[in-house]
Protein backbone atom coordinates (compact mmCIF):
# COMPACT_ATOMS: atom_id res chain seq x y z
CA UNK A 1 106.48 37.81 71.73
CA UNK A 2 108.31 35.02 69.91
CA UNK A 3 111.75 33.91 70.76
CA UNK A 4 113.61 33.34 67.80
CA UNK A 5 116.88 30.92 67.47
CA UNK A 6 119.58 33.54 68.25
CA UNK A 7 118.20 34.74 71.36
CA UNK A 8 117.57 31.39 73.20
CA UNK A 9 121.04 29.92 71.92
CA UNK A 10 122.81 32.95 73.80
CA UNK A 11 120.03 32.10 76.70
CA UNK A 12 120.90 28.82 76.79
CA UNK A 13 124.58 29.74 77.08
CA UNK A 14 124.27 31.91 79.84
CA UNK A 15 122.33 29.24 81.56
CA UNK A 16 124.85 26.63 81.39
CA UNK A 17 127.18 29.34 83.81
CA UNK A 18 124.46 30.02 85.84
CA UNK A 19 123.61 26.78 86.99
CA UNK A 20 126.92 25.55 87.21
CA UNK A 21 127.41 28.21 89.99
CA UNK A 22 124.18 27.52 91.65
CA UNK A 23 123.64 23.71 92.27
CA UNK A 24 119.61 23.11 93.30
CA UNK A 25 118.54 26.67 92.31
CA UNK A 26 114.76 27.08 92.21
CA UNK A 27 112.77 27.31 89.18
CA UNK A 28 110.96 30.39 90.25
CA UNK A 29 114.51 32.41 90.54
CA UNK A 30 115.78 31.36 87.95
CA UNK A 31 112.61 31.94 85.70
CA UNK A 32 113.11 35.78 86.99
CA UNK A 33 116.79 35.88 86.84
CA UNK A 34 116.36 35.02 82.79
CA UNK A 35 113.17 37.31 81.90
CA UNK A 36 111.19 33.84 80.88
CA UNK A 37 108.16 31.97 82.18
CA UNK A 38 108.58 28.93 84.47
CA UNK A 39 107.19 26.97 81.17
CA UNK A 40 109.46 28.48 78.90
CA UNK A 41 112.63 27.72 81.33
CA UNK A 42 111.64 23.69 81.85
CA UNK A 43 111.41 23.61 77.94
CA UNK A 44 115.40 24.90 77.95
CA UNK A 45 115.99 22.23 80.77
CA UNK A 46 114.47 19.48 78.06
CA UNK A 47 117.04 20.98 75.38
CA UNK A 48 120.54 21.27 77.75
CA UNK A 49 120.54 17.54 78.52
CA UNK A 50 121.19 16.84 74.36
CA UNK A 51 123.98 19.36 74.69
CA UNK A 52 127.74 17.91 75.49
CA UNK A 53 131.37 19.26 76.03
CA UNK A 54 132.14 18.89 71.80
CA UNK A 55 130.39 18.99 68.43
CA UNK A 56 131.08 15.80 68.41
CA UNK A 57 130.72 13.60 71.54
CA UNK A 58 131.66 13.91 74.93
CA UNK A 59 129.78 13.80 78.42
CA UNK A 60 126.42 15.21 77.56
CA UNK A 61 124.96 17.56 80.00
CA UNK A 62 122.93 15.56 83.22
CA UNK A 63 120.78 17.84 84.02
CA UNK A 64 117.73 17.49 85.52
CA UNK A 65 114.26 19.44 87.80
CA UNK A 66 111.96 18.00 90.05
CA UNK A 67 109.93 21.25 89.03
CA UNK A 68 110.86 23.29 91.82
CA UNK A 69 114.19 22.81 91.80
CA UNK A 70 117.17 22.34 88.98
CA UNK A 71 120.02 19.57 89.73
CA UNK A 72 123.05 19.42 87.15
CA UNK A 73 124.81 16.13 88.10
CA UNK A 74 127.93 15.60 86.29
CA UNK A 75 128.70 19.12 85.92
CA UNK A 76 132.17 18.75 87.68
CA UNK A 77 132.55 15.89 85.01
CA UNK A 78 132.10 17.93 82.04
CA UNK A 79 133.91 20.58 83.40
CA UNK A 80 137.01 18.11 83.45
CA UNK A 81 136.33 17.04 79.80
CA UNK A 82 136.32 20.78 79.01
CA UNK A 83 139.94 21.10 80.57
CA UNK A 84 141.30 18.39 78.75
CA UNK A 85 143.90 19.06 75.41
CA UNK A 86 141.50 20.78 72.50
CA UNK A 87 140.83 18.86 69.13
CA UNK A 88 139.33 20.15 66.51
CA UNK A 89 138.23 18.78 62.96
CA UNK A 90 138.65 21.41 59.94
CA UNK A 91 135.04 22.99 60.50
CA UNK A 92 135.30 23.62 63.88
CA UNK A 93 138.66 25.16 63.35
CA UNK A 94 137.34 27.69 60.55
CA UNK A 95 134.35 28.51 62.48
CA UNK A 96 136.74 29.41 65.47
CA UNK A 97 139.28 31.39 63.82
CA UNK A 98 136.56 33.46 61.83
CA UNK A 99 134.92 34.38 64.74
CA UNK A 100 137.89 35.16 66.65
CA UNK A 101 139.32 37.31 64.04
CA UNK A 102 135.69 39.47 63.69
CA UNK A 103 135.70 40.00 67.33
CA UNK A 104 139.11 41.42 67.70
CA UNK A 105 137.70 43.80 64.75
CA UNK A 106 134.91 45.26 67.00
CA UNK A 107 135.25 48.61 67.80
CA UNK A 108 135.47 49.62 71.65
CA UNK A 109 136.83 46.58 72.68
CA UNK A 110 139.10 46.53 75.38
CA UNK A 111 142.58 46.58 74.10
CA UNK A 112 143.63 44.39 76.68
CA UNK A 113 141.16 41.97 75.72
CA UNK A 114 141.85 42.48 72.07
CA UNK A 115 145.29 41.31 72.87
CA UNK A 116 144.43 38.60 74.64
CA UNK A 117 142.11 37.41 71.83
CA UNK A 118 145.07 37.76 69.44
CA UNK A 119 147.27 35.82 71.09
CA UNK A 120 144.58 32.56 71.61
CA UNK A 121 144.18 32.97 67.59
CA UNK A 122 147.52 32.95 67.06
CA UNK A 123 147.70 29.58 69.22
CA UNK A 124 144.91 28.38 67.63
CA UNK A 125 146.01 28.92 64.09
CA UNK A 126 149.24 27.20 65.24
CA UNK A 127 147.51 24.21 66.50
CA UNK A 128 145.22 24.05 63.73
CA UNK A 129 147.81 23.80 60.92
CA UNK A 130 146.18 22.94 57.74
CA UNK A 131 142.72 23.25 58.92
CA UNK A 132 143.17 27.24 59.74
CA UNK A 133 143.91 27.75 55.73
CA UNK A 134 139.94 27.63 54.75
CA UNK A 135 139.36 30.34 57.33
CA UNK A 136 141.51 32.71 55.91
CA UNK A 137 139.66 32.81 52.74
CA UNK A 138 136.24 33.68 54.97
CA UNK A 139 135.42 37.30 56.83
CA UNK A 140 132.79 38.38 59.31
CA UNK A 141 131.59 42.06 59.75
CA UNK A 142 128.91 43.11 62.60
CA UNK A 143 126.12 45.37 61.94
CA UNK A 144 126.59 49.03 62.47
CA UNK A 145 125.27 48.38 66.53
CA UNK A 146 128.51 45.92 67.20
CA UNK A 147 130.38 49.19 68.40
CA UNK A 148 127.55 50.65 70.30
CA UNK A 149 127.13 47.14 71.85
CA UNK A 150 131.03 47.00 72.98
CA UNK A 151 130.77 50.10 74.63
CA UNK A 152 127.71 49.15 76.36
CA UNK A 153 129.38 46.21 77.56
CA UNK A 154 132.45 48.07 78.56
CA UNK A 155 130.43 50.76 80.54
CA UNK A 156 128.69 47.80 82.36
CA UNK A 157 131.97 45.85 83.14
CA UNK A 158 133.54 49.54 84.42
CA UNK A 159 130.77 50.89 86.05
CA UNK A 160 130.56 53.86 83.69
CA UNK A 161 127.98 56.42 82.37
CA UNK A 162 127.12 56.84 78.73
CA UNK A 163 126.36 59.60 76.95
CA UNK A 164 124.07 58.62 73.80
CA UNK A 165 122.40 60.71 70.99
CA UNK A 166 118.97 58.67 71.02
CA UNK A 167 116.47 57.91 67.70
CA UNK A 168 112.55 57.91 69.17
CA UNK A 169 110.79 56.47 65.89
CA UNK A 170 107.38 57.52 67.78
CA UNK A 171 108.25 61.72 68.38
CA UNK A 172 110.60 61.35 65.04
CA UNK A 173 113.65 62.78 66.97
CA UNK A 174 117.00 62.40 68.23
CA UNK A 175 117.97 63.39 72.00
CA UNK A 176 120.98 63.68 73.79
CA UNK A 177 120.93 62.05 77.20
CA UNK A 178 123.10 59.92 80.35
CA UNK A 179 122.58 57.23 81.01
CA UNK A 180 123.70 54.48 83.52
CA UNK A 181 123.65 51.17 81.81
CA UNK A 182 122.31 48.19 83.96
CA UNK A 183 122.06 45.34 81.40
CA UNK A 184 121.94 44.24 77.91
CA UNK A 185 119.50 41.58 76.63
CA UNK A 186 118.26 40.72 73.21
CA UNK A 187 114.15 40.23 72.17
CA UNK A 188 114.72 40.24 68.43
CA UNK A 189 117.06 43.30 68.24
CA UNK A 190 119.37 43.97 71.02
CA UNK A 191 118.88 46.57 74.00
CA UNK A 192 120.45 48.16 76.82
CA UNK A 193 118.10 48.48 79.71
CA UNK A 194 119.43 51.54 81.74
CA UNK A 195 118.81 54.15 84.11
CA UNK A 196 118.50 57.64 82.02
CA UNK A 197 119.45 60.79 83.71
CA UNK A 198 117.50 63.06 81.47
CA UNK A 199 114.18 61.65 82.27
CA UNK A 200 114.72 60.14 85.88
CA UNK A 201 113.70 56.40 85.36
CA UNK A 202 114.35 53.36 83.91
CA UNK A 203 114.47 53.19 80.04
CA UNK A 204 114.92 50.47 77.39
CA UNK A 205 117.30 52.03 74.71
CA UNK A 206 117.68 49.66 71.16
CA UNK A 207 121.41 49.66 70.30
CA UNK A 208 120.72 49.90 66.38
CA UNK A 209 119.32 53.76 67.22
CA UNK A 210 121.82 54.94 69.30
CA UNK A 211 123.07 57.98 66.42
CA UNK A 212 126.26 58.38 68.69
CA UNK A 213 128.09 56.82 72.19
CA UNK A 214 130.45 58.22 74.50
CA UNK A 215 132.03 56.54 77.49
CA UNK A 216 132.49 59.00 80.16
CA UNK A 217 134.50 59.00 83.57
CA UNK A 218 131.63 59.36 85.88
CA UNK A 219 131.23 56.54 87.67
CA UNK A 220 127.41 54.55 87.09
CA UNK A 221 125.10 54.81 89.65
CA UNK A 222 121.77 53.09 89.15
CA UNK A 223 119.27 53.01 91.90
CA UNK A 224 118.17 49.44 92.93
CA UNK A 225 115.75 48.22 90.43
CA UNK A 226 114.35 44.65 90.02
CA UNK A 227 114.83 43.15 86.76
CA UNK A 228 112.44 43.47 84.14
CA UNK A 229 110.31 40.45 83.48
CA UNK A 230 110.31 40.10 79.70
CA UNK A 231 108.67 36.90 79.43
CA UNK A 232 105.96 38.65 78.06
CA UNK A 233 107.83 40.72 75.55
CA UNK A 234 109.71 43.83 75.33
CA UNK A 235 106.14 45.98 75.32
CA UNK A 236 103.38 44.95 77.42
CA UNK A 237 100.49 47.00 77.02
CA UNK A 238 97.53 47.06 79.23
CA UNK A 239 94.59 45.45 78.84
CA UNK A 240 93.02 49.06 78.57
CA UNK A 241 94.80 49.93 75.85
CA UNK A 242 92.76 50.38 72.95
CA UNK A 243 93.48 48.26 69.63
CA UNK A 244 94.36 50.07 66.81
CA UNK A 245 94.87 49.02 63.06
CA UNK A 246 96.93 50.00 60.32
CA UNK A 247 97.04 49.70 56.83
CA UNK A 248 100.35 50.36 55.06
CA UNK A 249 101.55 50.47 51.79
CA UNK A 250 104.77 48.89 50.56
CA UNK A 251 106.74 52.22 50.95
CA UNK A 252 105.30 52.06 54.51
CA UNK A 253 106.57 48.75 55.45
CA UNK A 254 108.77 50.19 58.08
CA UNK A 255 106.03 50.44 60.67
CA UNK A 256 106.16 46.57 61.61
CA UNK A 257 109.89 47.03 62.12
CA UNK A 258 109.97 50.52 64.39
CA UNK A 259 106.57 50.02 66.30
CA UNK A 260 105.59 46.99 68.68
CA UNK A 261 102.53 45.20 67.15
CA UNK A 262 100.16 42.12 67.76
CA UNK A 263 100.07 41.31 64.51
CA UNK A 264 101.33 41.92 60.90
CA UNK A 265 99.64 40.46 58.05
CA UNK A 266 100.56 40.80 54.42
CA UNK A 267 98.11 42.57 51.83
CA UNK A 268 97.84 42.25 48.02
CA UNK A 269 100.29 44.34 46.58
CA UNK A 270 102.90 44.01 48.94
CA UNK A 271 101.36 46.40 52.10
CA UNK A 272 100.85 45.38 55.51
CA UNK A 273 97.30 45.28 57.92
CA UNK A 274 99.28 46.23 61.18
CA UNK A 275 97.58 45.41 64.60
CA UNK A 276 98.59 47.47 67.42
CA UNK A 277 97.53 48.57 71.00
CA UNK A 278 98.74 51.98 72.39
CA UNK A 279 97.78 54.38 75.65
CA UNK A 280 98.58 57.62 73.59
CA UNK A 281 96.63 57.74 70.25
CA UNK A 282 98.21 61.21 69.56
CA UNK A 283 101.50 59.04 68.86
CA UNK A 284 99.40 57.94 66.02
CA UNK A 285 98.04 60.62 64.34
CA UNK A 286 101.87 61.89 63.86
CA UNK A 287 102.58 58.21 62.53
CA UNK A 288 99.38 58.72 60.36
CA UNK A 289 100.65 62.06 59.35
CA UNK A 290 104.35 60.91 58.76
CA UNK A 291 103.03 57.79 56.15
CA UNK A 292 100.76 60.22 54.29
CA UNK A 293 99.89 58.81 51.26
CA UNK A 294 101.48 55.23 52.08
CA UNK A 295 98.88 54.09 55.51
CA UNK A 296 96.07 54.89 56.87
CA UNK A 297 94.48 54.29 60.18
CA UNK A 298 90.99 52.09 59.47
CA UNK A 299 89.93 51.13 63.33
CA UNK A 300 89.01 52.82 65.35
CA UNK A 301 87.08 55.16 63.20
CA UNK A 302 87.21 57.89 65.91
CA UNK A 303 90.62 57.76 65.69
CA UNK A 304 90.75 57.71 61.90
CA UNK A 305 88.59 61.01 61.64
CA UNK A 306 91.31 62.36 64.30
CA UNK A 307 94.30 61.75 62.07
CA UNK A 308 92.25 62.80 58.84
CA UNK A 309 91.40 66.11 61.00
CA UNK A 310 95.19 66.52 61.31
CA UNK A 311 96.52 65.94 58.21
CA UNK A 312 93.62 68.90 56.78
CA UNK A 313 94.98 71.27 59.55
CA UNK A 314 98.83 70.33 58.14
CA UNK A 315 97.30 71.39 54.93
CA UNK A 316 95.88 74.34 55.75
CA UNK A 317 98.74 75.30 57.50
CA UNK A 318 100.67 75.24 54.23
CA UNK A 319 98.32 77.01 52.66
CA UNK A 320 98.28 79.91 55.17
């Protein structure tokens, strides 16, 4: 699955900390660590070294692999640039302050650490006298998952269960379940991988269809689980899996967007030839059955005749 911009930006972010705090760490771990191939991680390491302490100048990062292990070499350097006295030019003090101000808006947030935020933007408005004026023109808001996602993160940071109300696109339901959170990561949307109660195993929950959130007082208590490796993608089906293709119409559009898939291609007219591989073609005849007039499943035939035979039981159902 492709990586797009936003996700290896906050990748390469994170990976900045983590090597600081782990001079000569090896390739392989830190491959793991991140979800990404070996490949994927030496083509961040070619990126980080045209990356420096300001917009604008400053010691650029040294860093450097031998390809089994990654050396950073001025990074107690940089982190004394970082220290010294902040300048900023009228962009960079707009872009600050507008982000600062749509954070402290995010629901769930820690009031301590929305307090804390207020205060640096309050400094920073100071120090940016003329420059802060364009800002206040400008607003951010988050989609509708930037509260889930700051109680996620709180729950994580406390060591706290969560009690969600759950959207499964492929059973068309919601259900109410625990769950102790273990991480979040993004692959295109952003998810909380976590340890659900309800079912007894790991489970990868998107934040955009969680209906509802609570925070409770039980204490989180995951068993030990390595991390996922998502260099592959989110889904990973088995070779055995068959292959199974979909043609939408417009109206049924929303199948590329609430079903992993190879492949997506347009059609005249505005539909979409899906490509997909699944262990459970039931799933599909209730997807074939929810598009009704707007898809159709063309390949595998056997399957096709399945979700026609469905759809004339529905009917005759009705007219029972």
């Amino acid at each position: 699955m492709a990586t797009n911009a936003i996700d290896r930006t906050r990748r390469l972010l994170s990976l900045v900390t983590y090597l600081r705090e782990r001079p000569g760490a090896r390739v392989d771990e830190v491959a793991r660590a991140f979800g990404i191939t070996e490949d994927e991680l030496i083509s961040d390491l070619s990126v980080l070294p045209m990356c420096g302490t300001s917009f604008r100048g400053g010691d650029l990062l040294d860093i450097d692999t031998d390809g089994e292990h990654i050396w950073w070499y001025n990074a107690e350097a940089v982190a004394s640039e970082a220290g010294q006295p902040l300048r900023l030019a009228a962009d960079e003090a707009t872009a600050l302050l507008v982000a600062a101000r749509a954070v402290a808006t995010l629901p769930g947030l820690r009031e301590g650490d929305r307090n804390a935020l207020l205060r640096a933007t309050a400094k920073l408005e100071a120090a940016a006298g003329e420059n802060a004026r364009a800002s206040s023109r400008l607003s951010v808001t988050f989609e509708s998952e930037g509260g889930v996602f700051a109680d996620v993160d709180r729950a994580i940071a406390e060591r706290r269960r969560l009690r969600i109300r759950y959207y499964s696109p492929g059973r068309d339901e919601l259900t109410d379940r625990e769950i102790d959170p273990i991480r979040l990561f993004a692959v295109g949307h952003t998810y909380v991988e976590a340890w659900c109660r309800r079912s007894e195993a790991r489970r990868t929950f998107r934040l955009d269809r969680v209906a509802r959130i609570e925070l409770l007082d039980t204490p989180s208590d995951p068993p030990p689980l390595e991390p996922r490796d998502l260099s592959a993608g989110l889904v990973q089906p088995a070779p055995a899996d068959p292959e199974v293709i979909i043609e939408v119409e417009p109206g049924g559009r929303w199948v590329a967007e609430y079903y992993p898939h190879d492949t997506a291609e347009e059609l005249p007219g505005g539909g979409l030839r899906v490509t997909l591989r699944t262990p459970d073609p039931a799933t599909l005849r209730r997807l074939a059955l929810r598009l009704g007039g707007d898809g159709r499943i063309v390949f595998p035939p056997e399957l096709a005749e399945s979700a026609r035979e469905a759809a004339r039981a529905a009917l005759a159902a009705y007219d029972e």
